[in-house]
Every structure is written in structure tokens, then in C-alpha cells.
C-alpha atoms as a PDB file:
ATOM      1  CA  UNK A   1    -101.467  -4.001-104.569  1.00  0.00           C
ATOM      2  CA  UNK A   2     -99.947  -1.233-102.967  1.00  0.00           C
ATOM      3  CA  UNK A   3     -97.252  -0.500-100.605  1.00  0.00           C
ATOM      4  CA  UNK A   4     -97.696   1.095 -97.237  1.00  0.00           C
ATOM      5  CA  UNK A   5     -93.841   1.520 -96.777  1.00  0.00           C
ATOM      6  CA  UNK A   6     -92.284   4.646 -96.552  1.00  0.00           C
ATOM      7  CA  UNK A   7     -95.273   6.566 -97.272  1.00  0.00           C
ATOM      8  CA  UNK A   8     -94.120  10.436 -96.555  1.00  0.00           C
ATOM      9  CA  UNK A   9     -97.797  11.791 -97.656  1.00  0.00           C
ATOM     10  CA  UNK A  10    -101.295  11.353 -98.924  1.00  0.00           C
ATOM     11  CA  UNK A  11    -102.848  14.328-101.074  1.00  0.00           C
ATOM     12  CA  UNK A  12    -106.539  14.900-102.472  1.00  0.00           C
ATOM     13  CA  UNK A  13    -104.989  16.616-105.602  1.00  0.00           C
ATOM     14  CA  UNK A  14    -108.824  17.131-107.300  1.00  0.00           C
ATOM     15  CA  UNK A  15    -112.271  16.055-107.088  1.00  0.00           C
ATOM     16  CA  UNK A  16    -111.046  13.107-109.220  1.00  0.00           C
ATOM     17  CA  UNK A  17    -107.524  12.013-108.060  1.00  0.00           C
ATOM     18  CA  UNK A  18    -105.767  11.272-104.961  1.00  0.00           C
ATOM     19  CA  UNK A  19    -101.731  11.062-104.420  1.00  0.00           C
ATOM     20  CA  UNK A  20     -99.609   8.724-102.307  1.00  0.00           C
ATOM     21  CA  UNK A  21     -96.193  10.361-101.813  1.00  0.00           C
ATOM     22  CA  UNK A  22     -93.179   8.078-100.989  1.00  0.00           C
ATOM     23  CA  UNK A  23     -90.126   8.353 -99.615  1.00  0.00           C
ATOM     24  CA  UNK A  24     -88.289   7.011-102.399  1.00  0.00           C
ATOM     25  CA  UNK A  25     -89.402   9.845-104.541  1.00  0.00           C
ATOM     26  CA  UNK A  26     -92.143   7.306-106.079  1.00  0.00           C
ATOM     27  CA  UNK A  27     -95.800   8.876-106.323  1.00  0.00           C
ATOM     28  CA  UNK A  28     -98.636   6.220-106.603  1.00  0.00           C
ATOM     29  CA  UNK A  29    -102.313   8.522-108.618  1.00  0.00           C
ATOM     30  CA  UNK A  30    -105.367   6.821-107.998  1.00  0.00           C
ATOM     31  CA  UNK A  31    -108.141   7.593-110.250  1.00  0.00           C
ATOM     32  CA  UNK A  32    -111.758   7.812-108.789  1.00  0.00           C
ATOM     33  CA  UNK A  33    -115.183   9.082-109.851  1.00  0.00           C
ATOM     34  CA  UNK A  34    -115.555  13.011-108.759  1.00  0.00           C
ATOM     35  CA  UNK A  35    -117.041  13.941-105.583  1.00  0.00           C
ATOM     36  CA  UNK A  36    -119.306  16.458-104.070  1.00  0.00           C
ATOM     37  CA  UNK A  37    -117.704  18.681-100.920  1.00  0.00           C
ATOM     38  CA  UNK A  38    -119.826  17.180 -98.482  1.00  0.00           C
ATOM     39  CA  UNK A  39    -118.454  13.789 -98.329  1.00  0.00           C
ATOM     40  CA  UNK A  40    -115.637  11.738 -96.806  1.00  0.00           C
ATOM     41  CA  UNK A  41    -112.941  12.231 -98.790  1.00  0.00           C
ATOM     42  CA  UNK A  42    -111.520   9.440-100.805  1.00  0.00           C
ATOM     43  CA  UNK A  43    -108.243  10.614 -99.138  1.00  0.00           C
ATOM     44  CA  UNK A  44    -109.315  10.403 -95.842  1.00  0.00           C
ATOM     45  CA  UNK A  45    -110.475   6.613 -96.941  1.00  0.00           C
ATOM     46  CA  UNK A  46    -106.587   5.894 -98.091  1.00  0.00           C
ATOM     47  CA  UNK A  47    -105.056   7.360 -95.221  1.00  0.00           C
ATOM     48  CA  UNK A  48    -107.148   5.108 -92.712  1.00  0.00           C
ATOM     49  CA  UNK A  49    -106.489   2.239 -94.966  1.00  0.00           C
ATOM     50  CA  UNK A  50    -103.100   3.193 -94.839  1.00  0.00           C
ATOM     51  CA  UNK A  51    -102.891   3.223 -91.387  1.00  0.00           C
ATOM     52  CA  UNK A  52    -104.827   0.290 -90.271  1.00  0.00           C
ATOM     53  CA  UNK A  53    -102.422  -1.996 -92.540  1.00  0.00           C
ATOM     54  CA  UNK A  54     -99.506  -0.166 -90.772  1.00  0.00           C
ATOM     55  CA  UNK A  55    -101.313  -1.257 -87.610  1.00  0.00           C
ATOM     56  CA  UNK A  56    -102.119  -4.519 -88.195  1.00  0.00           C
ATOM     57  CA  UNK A  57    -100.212  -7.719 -87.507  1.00  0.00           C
ATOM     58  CA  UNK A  58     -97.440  -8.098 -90.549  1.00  0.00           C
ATOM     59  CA  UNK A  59     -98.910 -10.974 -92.111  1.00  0.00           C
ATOM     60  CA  UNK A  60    -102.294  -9.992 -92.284  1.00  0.00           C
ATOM     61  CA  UNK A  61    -101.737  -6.382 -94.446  1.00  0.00           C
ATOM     62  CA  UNK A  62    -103.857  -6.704 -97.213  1.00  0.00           C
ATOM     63  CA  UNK A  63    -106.844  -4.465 -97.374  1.00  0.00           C
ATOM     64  CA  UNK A  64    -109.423  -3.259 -99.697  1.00  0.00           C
ATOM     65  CA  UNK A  65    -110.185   0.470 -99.655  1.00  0.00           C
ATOM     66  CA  UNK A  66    -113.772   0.570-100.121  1.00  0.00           C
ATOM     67  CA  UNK A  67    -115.447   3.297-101.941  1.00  0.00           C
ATOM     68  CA  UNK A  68    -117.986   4.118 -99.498  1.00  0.00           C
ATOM     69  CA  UNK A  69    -118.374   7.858-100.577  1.00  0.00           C
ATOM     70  CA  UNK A  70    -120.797   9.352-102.705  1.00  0.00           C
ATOM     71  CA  UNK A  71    -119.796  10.791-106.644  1.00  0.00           C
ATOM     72  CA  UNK A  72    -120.883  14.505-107.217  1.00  0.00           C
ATOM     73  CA  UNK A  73    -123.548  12.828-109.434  1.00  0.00           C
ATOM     74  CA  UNK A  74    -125.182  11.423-105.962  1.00  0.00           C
ATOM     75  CA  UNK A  75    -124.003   7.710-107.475  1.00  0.00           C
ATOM     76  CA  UNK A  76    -121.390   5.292-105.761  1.00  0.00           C
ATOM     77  CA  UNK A  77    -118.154   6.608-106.061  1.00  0.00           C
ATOM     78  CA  UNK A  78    -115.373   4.237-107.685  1.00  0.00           C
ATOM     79  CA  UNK A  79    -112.142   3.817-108.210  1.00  0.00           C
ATOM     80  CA  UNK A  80    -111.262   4.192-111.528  1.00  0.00           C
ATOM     81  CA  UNK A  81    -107.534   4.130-112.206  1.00  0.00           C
ATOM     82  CA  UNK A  82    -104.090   3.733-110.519  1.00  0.00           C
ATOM     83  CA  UNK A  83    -100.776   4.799-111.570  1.00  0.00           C
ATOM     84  CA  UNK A  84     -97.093   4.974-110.782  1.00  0.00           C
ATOM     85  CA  UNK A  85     -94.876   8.198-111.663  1.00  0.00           C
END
């Protein structure tokens, strides 16, 4: 799991990687297959994930970011790594 708190940012950094940026000074990568310009951008799929959980009643936070965008390759995209720097 991740935490929503004290998110300051979100970044696309590449076609492969996407960067929660905390208030702390804690930066969260997550890994995911690369993706064509044309799509929704895994990003854009964190940040509303993000948000809805921020939303959202505070017992019922959890939520799975699906990867419902499509990899340069024309595959389904995934998620392939996460980690903490």
C-alpha cells in the first residue's frame, strides 16, 4: 500500500515511471510498462486514484489503480515496480 497523506505532487518522469512527491521529502517510483503518447497517462490514473481515496469516507481508502492504458507495444500496460527514495 501506499499513502495518500501529504502528497505535494505527482510526476510522469518517462514513458516508464511515474513519481509521487511527499511532503516529508519521501518520493514513492512506480514502475510500469512504456506507453504510447496517445493514451491516458498512468499519471493521470494515480492522481485520480489519489484523489478519490482523499475523497472517500476514511475507512473505506483502499483502492486499486488499475492499468487501464495501453503499452507502446499496443499490449495492456502494467505495473511493474514500486519504490521508496
Amino acid at each position: 500500500m501506499i499513502s495518500c497523506n501529504d502528497i505535494k505532487g505527482i510526476e510522469q518522469l518517462s514513458t516508464t515511471k511515474v513519481k509521487m512527491i511527499y511532503g516529508n521529502g519521501k518520493n514513492i517510483e512506480l514502475d510500469h510498462t512504456a506507453v504510447g503518447a496517445a493514451v491516458v497517462t498512468p499519471r493521470t490514473l494515480v492522481s485520480d486514484a489519489v484523489e478519490a481515496a482523499l475523497s472517500t469516507d476514511w475507512r473505506s481508502v483502499t483502492r486499486v489503480v488499475d492499468c487501464s492504458f495501453v503499452a507502446a507495444s499496443g499490449a495492456q500496460a502494467e505495473w511493474t515496480a514500486v519504490s521508496q527514495n
